[in-house]
C-alpha atoms as a PDB file:
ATOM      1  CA  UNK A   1      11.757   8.467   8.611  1.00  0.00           C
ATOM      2  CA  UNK A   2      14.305   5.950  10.274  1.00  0.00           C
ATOM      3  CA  UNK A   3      13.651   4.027  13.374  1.00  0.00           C
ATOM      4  CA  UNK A   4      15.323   1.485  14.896  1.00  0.00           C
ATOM      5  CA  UNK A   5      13.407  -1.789  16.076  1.00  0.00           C
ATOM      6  CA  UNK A   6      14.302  -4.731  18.471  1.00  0.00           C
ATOM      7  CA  UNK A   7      13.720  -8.035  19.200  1.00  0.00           C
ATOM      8  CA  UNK A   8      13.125 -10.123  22.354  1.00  0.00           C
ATOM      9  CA  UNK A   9      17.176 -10.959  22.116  1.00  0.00           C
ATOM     10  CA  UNK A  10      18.256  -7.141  21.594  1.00  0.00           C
ATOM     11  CA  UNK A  11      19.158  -7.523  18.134  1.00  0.00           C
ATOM     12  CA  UNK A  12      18.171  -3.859  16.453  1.00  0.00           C
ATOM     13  CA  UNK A  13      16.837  -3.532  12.991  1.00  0.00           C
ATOM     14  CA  UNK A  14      17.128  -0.079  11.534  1.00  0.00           C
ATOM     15  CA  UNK A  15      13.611   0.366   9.481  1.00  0.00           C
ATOM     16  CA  UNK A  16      12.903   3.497   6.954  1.00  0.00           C
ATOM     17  CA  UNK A  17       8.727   3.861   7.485  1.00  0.00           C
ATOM     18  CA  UNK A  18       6.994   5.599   4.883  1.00  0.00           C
ATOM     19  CA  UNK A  19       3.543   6.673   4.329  1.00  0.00           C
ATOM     20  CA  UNK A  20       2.198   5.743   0.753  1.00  0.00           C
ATOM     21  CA  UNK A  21      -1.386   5.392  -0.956  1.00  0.00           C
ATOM     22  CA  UNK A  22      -2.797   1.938  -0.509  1.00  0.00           C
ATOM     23  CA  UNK A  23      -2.182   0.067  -3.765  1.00  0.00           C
ATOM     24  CA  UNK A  24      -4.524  -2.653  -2.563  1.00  0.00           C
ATOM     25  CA  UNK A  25      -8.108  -2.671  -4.213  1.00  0.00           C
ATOM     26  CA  UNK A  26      -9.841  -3.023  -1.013  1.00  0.00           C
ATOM     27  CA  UNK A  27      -8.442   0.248   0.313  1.00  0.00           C
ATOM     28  CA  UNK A  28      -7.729   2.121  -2.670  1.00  0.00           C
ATOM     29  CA  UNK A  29      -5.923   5.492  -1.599  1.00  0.00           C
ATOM     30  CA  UNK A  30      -6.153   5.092   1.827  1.00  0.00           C
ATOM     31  CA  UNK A  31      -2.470   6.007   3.532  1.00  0.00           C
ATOM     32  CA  UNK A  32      -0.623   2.921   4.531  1.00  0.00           C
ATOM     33  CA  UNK A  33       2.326   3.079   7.165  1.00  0.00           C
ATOM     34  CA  UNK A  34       5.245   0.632   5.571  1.00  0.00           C
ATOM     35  CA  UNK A  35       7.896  -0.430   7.437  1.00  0.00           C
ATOM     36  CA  UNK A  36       9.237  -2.635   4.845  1.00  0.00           C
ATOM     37  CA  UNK A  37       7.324  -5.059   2.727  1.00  0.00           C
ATOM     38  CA  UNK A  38       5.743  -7.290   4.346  1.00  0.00           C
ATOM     39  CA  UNK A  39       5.026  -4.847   7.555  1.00  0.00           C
ATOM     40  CA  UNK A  40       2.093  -2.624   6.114  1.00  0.00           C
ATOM     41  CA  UNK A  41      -0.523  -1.469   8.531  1.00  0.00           C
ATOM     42  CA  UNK A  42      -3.219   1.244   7.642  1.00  0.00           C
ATOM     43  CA  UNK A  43      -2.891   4.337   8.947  1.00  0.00           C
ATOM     44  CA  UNK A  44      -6.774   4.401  10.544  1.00  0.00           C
ATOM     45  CA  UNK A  45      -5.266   1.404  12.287  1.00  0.00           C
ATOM     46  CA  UNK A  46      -1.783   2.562  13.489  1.00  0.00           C
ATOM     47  CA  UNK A  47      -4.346   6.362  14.789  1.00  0.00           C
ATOM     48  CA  UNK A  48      -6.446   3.628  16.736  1.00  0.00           C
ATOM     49  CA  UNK A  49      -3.716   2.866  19.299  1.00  0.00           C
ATOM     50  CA  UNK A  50      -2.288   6.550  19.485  1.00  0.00           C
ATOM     51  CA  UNK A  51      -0.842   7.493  21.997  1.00  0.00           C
ATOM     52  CA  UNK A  52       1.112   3.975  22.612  1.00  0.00           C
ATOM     53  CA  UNK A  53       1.490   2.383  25.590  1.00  0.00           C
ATOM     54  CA  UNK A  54       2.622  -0.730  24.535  1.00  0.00           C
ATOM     55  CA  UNK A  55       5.327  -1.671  21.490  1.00  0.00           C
ATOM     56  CA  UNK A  56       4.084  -2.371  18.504  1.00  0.00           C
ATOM     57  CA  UNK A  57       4.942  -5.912  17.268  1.00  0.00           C
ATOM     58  CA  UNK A  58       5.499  -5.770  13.333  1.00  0.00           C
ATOM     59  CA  UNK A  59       6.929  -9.376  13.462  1.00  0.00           C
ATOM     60  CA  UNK A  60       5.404 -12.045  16.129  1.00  0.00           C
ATOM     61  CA  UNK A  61       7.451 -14.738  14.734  1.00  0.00           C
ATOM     62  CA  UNK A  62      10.976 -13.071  13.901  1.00  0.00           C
ATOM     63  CA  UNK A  63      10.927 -15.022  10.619  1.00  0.00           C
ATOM     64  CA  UNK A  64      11.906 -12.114   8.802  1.00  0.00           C
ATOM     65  CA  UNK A  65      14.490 -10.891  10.941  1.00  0.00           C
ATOM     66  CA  UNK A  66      16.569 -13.302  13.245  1.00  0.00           C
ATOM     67  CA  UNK A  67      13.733 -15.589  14.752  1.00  0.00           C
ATOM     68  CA  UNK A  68      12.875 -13.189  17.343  1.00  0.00           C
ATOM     69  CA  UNK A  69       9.660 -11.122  17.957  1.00  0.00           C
ATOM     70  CA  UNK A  70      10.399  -7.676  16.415  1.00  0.00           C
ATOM     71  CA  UNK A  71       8.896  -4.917  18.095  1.00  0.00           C
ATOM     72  CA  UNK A  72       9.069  -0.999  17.946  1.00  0.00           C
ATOM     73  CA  UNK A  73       8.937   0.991  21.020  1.00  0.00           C
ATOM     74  CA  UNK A  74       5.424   2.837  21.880  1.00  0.00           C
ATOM     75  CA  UNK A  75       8.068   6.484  22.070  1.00  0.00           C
ATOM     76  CA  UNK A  76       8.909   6.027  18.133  1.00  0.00           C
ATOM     77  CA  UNK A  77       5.762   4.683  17.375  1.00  0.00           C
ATOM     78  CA  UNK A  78       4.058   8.111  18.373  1.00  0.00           C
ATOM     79  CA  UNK A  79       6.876   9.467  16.769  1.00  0.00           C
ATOM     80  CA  UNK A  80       5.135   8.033  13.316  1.00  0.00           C
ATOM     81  CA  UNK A  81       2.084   8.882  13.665  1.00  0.00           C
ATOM     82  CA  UNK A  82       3.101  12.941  14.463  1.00  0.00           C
ATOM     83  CA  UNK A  83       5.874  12.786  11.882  1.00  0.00           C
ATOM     84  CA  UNK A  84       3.932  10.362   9.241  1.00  0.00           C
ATOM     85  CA  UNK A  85      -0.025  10.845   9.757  1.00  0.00           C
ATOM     86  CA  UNK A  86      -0.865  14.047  11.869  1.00  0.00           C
ATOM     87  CA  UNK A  87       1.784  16.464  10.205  1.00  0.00           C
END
């Protein structure tokens, strides 16, 4: 699914998140949420927080986008987890 993110300057990042099998030994098969490598969070994790009240940040220090905190709004955010996890 495509989302668009932000950061703390208004620059927006269009994102595609998918949902894949964890590749990672430690967590072997369990979904993972991707927003693009680096930005992986398991899915148990993203549930925890559902519904959002808050943005999620997937990068504090912007140093993979502009070198502003990138965020995505808590309204897409529960749009992932219906679309990605629940469905």
């Amino acid at each position: 699914m495509r989302i668009i993110s932000t950061d703390t300057a208004g620059n927006e990042f269009p994102k595609t998140v998918t949902k894949m099998d964890s590749p990672y030994t430690y967590s072997k098969g369990e979904p993972l949420i991707s927003f693009g490598w680096p930005v992986e969070y398991h899915a148990s994790f993203i549930m925890k927080h559902y519904p959002y009240q808050h943005p999620l940040i997937i990068d504090m220090a912007g140093g993979n986008h502009k070198g502003h905190e990138v965020s995505v709004s808590a309204e897409q955010m529960d749009k992932i987890v219906e679309e990605l996890i629940v469905k």
